[in-house]
C-alpha atoms as a PDB file:
ATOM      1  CA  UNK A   1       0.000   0.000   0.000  1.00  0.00           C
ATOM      2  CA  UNK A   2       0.777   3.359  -1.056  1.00  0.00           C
ATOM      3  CA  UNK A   3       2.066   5.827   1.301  1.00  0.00           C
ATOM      4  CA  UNK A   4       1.682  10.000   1.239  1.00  0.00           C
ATOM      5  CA  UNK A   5       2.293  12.668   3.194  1.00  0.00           C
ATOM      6  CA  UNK A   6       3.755  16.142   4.423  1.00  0.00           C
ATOM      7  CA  UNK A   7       6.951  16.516   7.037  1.00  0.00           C
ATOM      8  CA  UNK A   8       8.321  20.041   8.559  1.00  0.00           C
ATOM      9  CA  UNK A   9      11.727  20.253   9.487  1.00  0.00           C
ATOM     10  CA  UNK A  10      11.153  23.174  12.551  1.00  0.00           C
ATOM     11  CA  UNK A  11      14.381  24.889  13.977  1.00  0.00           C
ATOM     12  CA  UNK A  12      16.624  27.551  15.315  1.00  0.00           C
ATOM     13  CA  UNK A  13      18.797  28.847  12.160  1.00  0.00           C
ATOM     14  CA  UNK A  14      21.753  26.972  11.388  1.00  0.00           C
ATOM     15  CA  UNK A  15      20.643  24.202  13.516  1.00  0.00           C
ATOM     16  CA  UNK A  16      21.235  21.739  10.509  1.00  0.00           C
ATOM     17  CA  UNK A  17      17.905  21.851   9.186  1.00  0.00           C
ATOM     18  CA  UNK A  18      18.928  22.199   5.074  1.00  0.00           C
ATOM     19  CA  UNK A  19      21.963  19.809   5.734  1.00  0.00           C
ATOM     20  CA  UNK A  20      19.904  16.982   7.165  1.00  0.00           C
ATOM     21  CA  UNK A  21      16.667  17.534   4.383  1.00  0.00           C
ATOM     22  CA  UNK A  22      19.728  16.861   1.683  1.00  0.00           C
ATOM     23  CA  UNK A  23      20.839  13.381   3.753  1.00  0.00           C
ATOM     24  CA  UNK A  24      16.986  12.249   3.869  1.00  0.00           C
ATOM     25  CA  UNK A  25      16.388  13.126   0.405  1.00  0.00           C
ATOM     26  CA  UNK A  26      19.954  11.502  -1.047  1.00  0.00           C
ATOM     27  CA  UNK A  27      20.694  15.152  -2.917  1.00  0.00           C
ATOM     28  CA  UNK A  28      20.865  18.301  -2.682  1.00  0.00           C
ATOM     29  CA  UNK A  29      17.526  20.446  -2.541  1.00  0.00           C
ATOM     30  CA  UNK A  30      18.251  23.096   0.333  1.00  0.00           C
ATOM     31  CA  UNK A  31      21.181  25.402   0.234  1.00  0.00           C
ATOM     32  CA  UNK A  32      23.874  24.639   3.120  1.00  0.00           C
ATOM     33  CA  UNK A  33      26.070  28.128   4.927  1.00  0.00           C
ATOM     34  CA  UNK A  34      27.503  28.273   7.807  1.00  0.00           C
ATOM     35  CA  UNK A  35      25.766  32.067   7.955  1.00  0.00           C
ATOM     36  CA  UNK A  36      22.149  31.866   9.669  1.00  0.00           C
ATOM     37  CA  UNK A  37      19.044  32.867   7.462  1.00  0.00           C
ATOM     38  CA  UNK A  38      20.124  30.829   4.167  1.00  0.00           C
ATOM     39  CA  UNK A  39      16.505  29.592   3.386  1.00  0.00           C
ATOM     40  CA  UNK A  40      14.483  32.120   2.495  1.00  0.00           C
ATOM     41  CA  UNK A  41      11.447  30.439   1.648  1.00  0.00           C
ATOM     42  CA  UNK A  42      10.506  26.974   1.969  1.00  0.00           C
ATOM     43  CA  UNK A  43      11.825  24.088  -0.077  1.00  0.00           C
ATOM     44  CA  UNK A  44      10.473  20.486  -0.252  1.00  0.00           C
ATOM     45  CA  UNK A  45      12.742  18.203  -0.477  1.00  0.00           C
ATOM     46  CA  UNK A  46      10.647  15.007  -1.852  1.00  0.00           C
ATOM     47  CA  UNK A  47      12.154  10.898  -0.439  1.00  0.00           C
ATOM     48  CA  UNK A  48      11.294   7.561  -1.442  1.00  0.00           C
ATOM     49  CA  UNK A  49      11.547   5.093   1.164  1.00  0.00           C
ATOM     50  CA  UNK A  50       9.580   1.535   0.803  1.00  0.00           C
ATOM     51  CA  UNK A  51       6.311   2.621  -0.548  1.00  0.00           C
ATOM     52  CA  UNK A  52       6.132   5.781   0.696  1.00  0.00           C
ATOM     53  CA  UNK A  53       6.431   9.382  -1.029  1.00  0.00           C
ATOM     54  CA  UNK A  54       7.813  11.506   1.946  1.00  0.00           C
ATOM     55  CA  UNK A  55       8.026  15.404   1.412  1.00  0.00           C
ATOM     56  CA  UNK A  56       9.849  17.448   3.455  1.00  0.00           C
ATOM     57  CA  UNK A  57       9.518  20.968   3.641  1.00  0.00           C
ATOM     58  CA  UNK A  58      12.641  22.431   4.749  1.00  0.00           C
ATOM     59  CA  UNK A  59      11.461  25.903   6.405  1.00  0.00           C
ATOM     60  CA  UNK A  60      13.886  29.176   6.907  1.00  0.00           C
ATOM     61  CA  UNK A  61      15.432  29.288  10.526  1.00  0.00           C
ATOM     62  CA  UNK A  62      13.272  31.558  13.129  1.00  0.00           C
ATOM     63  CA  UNK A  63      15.075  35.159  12.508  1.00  0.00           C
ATOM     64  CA  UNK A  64      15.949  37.694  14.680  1.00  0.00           C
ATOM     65  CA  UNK A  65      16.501  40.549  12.401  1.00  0.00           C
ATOM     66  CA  UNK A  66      13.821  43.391  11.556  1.00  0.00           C
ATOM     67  CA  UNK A  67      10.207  42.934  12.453  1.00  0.00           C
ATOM     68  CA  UNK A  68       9.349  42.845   8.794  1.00  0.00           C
ATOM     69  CA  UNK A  69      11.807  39.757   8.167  1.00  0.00           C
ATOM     70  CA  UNK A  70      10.282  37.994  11.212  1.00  0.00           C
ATOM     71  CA  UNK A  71       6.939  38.454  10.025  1.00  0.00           C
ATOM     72  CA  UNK A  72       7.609  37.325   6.830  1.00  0.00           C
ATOM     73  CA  UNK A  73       9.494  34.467   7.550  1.00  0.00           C
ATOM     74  CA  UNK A  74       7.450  32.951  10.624  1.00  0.00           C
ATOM     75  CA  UNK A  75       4.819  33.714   8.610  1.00  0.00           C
ATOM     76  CA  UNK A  76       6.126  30.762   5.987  1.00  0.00           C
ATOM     77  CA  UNK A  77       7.510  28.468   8.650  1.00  0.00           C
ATOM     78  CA  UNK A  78       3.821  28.333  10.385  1.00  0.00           C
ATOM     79  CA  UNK A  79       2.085  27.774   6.857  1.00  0.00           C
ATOM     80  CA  UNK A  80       4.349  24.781   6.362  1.00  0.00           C
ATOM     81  CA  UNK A  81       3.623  23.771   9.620  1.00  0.00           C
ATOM     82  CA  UNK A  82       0.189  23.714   8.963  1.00  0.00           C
ATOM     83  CA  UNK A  83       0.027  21.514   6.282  1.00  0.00           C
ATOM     84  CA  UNK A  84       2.417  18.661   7.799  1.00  0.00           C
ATOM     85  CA  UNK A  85       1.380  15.420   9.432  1.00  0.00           C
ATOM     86  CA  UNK A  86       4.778  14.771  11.205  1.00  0.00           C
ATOM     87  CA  UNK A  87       7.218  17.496  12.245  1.00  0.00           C
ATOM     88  CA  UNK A  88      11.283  16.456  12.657  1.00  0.00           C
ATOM     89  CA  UNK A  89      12.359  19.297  15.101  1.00  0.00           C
ATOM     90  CA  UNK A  90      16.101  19.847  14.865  1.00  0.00           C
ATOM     91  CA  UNK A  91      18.368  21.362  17.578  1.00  0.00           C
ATOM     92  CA  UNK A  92      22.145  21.412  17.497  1.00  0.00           C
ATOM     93  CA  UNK A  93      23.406  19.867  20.938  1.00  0.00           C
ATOM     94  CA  UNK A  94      26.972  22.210  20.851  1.00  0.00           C
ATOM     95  CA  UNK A  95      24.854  25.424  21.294  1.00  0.00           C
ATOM     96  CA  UNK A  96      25.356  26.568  24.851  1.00  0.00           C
ATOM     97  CA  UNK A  97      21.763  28.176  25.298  1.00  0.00           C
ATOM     98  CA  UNK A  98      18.224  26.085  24.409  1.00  0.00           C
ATOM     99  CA  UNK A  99      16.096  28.835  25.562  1.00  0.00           C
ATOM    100  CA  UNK A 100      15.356  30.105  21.649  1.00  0.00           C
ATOM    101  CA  UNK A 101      14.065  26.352  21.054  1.00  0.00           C
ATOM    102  CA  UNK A 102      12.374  26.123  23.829  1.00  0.00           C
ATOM    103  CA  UNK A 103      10.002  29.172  23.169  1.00  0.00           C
ATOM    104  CA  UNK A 104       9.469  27.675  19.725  1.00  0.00           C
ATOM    105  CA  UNK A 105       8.338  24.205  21.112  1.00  0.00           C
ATOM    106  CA  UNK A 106       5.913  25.616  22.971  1.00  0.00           C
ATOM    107  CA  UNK A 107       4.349  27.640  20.525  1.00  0.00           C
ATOM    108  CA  UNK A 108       3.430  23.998  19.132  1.00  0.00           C
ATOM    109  CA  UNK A 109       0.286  22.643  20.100  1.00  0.00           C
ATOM    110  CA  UNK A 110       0.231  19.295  21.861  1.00  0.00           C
ATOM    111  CA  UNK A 111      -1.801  17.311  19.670  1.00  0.00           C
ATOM    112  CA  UNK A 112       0.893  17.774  16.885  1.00  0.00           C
ATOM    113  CA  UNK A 113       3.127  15.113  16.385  1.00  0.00           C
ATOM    114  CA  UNK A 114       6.344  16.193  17.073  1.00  0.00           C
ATOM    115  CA  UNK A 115      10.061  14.282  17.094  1.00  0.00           C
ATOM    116  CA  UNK A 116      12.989  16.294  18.603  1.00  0.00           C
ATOM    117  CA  UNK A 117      16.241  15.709  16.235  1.00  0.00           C
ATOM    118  CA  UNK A 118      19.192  15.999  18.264  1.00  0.00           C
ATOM    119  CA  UNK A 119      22.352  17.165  15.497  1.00  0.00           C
ATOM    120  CA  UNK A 120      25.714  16.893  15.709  1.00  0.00           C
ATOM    121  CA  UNK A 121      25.782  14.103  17.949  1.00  0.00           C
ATOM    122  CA  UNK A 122      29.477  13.129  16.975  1.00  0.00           C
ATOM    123  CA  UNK A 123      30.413  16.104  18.896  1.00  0.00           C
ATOM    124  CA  UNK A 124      29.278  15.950  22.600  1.00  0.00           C
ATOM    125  CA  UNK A 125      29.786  13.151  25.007  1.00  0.00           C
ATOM    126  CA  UNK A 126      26.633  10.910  25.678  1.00  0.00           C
ATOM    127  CA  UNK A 127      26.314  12.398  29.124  1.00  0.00           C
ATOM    128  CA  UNK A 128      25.569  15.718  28.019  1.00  0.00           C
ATOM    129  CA  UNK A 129      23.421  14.463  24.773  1.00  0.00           C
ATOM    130  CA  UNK A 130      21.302  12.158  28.021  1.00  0.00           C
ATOM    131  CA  UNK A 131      20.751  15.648  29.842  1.00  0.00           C
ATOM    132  CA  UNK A 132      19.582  17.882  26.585  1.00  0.00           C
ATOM    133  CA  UNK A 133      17.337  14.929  25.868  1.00  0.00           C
ATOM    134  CA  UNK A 134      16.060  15.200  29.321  1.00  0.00           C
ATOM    135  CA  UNK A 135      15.470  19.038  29.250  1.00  0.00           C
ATOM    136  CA  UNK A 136      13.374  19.562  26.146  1.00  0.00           C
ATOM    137  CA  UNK A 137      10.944  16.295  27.182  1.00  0.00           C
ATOM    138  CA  UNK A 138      10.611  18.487  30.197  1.00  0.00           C
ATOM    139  CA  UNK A 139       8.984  21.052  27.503  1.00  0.00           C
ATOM    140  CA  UNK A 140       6.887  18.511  26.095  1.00  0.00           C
ATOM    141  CA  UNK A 141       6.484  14.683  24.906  1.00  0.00           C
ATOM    142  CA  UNK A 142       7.861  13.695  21.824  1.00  0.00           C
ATOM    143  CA  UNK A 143       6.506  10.484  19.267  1.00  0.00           C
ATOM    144  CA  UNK A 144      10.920  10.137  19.147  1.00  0.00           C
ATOM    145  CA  UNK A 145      14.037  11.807  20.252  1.00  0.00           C
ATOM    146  CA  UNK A 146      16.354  10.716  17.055  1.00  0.00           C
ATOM    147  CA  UNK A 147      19.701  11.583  17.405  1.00  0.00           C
ATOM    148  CA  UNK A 148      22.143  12.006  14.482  1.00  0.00           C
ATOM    149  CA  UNK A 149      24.749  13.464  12.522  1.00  0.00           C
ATOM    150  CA  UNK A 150      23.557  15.260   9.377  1.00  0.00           C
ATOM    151  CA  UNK A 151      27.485  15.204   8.016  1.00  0.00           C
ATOM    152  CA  UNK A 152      28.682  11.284   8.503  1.00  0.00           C
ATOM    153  CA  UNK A 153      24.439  10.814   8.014  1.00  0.00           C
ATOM    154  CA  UNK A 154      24.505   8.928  11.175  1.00  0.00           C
ATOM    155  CA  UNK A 155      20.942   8.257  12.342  1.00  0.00           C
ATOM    156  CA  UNK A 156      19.698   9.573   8.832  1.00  0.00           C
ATOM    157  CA  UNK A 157      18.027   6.230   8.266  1.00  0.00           C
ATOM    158  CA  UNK A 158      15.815   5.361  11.307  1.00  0.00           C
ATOM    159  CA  UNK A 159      14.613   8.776  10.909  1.00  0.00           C
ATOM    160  CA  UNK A 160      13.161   7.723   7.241  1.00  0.00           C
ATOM    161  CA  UNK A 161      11.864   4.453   8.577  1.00  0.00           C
ATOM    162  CA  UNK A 162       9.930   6.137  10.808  1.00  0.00           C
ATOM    163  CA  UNK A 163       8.434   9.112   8.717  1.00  0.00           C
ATOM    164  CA  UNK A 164       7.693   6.495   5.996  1.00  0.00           C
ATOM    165  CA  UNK A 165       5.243   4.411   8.503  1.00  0.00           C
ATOM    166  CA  UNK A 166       4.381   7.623  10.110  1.00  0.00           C
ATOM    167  CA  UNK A 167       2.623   8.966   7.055  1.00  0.00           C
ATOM    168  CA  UNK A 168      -0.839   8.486   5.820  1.00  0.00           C
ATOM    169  CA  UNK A 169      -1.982   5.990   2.951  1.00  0.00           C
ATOM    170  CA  UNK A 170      -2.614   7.533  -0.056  1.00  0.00           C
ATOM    171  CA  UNK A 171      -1.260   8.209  -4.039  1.00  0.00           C
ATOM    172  CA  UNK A 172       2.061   9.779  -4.165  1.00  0.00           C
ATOM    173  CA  UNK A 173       2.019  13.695  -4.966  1.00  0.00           C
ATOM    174  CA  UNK A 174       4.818  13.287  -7.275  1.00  0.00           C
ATOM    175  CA  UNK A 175       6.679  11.575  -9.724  1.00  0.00           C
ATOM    176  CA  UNK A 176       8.919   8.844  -8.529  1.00  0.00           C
ATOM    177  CA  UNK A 177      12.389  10.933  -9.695  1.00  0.00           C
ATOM    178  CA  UNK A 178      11.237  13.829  -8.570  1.00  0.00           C
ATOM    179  CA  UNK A 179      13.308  15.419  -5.570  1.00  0.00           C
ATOM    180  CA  UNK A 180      11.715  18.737  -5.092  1.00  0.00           C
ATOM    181  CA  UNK A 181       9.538  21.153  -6.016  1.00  0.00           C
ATOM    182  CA  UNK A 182      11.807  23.762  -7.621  1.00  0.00           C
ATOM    183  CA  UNK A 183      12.151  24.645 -11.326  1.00  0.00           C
ATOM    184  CA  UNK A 184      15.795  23.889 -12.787  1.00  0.00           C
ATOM    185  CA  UNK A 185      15.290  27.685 -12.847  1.00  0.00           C
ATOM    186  CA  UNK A 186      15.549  28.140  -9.371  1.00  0.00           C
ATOM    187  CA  UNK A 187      16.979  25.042  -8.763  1.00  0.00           C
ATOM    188  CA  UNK A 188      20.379  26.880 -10.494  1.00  0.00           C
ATOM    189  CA  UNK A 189      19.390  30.033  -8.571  1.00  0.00           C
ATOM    190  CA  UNK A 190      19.658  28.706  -5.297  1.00  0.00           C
ATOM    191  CA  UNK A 191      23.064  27.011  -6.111  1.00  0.00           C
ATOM    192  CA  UNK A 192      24.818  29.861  -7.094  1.00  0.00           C
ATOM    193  CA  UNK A 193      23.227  31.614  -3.876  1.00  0.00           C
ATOM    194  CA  UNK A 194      24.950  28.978  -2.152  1.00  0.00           C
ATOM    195  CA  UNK A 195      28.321  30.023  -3.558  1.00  0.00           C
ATOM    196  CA  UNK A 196      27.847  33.849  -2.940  1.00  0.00           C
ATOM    197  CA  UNK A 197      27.288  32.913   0.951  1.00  0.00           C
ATOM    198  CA  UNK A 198      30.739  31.047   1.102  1.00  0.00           C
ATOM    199  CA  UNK A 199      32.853  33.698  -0.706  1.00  0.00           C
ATOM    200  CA  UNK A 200      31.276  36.687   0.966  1.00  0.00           C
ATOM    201  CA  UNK A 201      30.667  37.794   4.338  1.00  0.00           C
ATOM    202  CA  UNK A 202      28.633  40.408   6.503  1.00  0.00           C
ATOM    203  CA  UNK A 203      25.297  41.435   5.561  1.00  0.00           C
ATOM    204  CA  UNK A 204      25.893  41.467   1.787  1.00  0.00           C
ATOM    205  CA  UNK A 205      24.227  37.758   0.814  1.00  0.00           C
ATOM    206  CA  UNK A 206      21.325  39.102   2.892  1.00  0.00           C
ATOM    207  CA  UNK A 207      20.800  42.059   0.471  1.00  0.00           C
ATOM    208  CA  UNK A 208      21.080  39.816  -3.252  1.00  0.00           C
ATOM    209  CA  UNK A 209      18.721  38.527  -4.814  1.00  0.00           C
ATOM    210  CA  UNK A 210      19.731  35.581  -7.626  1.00  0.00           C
ATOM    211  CA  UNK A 211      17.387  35.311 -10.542  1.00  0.00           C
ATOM    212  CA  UNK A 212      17.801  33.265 -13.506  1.00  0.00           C
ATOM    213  CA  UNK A 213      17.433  35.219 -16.714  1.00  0.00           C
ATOM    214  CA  UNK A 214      17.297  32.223 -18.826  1.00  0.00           C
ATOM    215  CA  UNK A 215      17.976  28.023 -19.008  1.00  0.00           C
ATOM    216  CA  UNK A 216      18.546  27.237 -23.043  1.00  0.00           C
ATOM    217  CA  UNK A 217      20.077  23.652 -23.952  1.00  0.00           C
ATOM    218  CA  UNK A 218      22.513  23.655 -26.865  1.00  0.00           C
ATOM    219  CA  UNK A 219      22.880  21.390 -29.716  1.00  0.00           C
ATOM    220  CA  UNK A 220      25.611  19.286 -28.014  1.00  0.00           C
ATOM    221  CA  UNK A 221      23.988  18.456 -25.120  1.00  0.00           C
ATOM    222  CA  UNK A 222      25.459  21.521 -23.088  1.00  0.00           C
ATOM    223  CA  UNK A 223      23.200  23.942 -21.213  1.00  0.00           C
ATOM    224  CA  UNK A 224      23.384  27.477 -20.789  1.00  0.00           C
ATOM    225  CA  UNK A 225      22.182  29.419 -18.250  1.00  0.00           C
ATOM    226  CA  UNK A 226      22.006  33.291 -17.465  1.00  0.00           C
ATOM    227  CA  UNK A 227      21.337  34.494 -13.443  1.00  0.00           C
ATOM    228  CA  UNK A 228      21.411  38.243 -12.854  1.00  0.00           C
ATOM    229  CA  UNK A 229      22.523  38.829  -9.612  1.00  0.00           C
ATOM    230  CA  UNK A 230      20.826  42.206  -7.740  1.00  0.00           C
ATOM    231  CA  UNK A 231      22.682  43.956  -5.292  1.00  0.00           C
ATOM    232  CA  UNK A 232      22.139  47.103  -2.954  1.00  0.00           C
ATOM    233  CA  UNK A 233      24.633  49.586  -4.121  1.00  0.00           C
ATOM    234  CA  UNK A 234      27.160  50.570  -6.694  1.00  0.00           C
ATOM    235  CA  UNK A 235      29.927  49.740  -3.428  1.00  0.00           C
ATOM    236  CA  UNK A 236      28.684  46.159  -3.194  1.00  0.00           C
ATOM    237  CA  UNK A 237      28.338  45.607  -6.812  1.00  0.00           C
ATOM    238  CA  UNK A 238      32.260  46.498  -6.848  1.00  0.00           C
ATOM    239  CA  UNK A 239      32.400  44.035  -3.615  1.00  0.00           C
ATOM    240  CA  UNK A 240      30.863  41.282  -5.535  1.00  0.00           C
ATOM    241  CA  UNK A 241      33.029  41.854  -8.836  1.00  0.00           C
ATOM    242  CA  UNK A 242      36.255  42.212  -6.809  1.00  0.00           C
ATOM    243  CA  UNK A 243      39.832  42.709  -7.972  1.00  0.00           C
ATOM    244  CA  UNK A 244      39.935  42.016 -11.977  1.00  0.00           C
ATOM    245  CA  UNK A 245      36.661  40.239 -11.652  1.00  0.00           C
ATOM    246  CA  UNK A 246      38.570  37.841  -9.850  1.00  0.00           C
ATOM    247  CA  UNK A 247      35.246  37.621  -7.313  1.00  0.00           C
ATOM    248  CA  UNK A 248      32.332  36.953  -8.964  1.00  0.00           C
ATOM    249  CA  UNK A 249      34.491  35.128 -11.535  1.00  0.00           C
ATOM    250  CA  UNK A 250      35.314  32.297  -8.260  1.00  0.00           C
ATOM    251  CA  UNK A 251      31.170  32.319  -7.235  1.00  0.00           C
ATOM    252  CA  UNK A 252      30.622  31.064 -10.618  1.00  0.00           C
ATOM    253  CA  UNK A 253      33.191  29.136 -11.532  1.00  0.00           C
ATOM    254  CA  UNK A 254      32.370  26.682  -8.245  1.00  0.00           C
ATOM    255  CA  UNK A 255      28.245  27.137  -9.271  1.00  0.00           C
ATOM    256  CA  UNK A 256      28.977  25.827 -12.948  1.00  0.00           C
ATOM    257  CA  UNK A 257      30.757  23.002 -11.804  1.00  0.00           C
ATOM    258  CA  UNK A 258      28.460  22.326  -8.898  1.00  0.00           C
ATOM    259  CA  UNK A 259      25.355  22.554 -11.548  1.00  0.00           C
ATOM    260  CA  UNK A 260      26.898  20.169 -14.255  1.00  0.00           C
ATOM    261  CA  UNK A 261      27.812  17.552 -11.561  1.00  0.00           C
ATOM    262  CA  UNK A 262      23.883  18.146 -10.093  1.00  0.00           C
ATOM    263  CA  UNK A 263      22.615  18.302 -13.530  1.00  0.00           C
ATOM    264  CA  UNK A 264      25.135  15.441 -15.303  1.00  0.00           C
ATOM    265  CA  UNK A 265      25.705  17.817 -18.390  1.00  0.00           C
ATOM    266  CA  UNK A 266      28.123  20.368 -18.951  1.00  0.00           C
ATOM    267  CA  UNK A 267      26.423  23.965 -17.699  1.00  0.00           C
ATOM    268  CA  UNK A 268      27.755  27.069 -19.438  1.00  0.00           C
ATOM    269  CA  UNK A 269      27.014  29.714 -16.814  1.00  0.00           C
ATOM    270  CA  UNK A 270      27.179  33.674 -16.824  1.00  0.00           C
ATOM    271  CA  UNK A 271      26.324  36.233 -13.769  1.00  0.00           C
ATOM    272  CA  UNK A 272      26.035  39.551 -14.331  1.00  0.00           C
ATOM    273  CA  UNK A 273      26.144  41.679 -11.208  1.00  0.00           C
ATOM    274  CA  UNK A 274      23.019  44.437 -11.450  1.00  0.00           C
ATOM    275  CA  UNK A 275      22.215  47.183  -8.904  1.00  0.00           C
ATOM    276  CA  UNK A 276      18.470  47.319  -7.729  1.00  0.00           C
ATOM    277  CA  UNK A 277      16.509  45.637  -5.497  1.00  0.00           C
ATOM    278  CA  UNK A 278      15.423  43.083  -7.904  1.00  0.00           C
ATOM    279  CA  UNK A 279      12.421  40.586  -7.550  1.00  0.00           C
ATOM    280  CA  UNK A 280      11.519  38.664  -3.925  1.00  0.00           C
ATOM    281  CA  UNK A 281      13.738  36.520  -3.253  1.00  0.00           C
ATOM    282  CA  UNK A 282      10.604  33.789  -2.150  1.00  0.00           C
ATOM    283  CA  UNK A 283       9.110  34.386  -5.564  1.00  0.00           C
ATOM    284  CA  UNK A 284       9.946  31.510  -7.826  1.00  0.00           C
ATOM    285  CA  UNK A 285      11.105  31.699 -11.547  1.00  0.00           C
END
């Protein structure tokens, strides 16, 4: 019998949520920075596991920024809430203070069915893991605590057994190769977003936007595709080009060879750096 249904991944930024949606899908869907705030809108991330169709909506982290960004983006982790069965909550056991999480748990009604996702195992004693464990089912009971490792994808497994039995009986949403939700449009989009966050630093990833212009295949097989990159000012512009071009040449040098391994196809890619605000960056192409 068939198997359907909805899961939200719920969590403090950079808590591993995008990291551990990848392991549980087997690819890449969700954008991975060290830098909090990478997901700006919500992704699903679509598994197969026995008979079921599992889809995972990987939701932004819960900001603290303006109170325009925190409505905006609470107001999409809530709707994806909504409309899931099962929710995976993910915490990262290094972080000294729990109280953020805690607020968020409870914020959760009880008759949700909730399991708290304990990341980065590998990197605290058992002890300590025993005692976090022991604090949060203080806030409330969970269906399981799972604890894993979204890098050596430790754990990654019994989580997917139990979302896959967890879910409700019914025809799968999507096609059986599908693994999300995006266009290849935004799909590339997000990639090279990706790359900006690891080559540049302070606020100016948060003020881009990356939009792809156009997606053409080629006669040989090749694909090209053109992303316009939107930035603030005329000084970060100059930021993002950097000496000789060397910058932006770097961002999309590692995004073309990121998108033909993703894509198995050589991917002829061009950025052109444009001032503006450019489109919402949770609008899709």
């Amino acid at each position: 019998m068939k198997r359907c249904g909805i899961v939200a991944v719920l969590g403090e930024t950079n808590a591993g949520k995008s990291t551990l949606i990848n392991q549980l899908v087997g690819q890449k869907v969700s954008i991975v920075s060290r830098k909090v705030q990478t997901t700006l809108s919500k992704i699903l991330g679509i598994a197969i596991h026995r008979e079921s169709q599992i889809i995972f909506i990987d939701t932004p982290g819960f900001p603290k920024n303006s109170r325009k960004a925190i409505e905006n983006l609470e107001r999409t982790i809530w709707d994806a809430f909504r409309e899931s069965e099962e929710v995976l909550f993910v915490i990262d056991v290094c972080r000294r203070n729990f109280d953020t999480s805690m607020a968020i748990l409870q914020k959760i009604h009880q008759t949700k069915r909730v399991s708290l996702v304990m990341n980065k195992v590998d990197l605290i004693h058992k002890p300590k893991l025993l005692e976090i464990a022991e604090l949060f089912r203080l806030v409330r009971n969970f269906e399981n605590v799972f604890m894993v490792s979204s890098l050596t994808k430790s754990g990654i497994d019994k989580i997917l057994d139990y979302v896959a039995s967890a879910v409700g009986e019914g025809e799968w949403l999507y096609e059986a190769d599908q693994i999300t939700d995006l266009s290849m449009e935004k799909y590339a989009a997000e990639i090279t977003r990706e790359h900006i966050y690891h080559r540049l630093h302070q606020e100016i990833p948060y003020e881009c936007v990356v939009k792809t212009a156009s997606c053409e295949d080629q006669l040989d097989g090749s694909i090209k595709i053109v992303q316009n990159i939107y930035v603030k000012n005329r000084a970060h512009r100059i930021i993002f080009i950097g000496h000789k071009g060397g910058k932006v040449r770097a961002i999309g040098e590692a995004s073309r060879k990121e998108l033909s391994s993703l894509m198995g196809k050589t991917v002829h890619l061009f950025l052109q750096i444009k001032t503006g605000d450019g489109p919402d960056p949770r609008e899709g192409n």
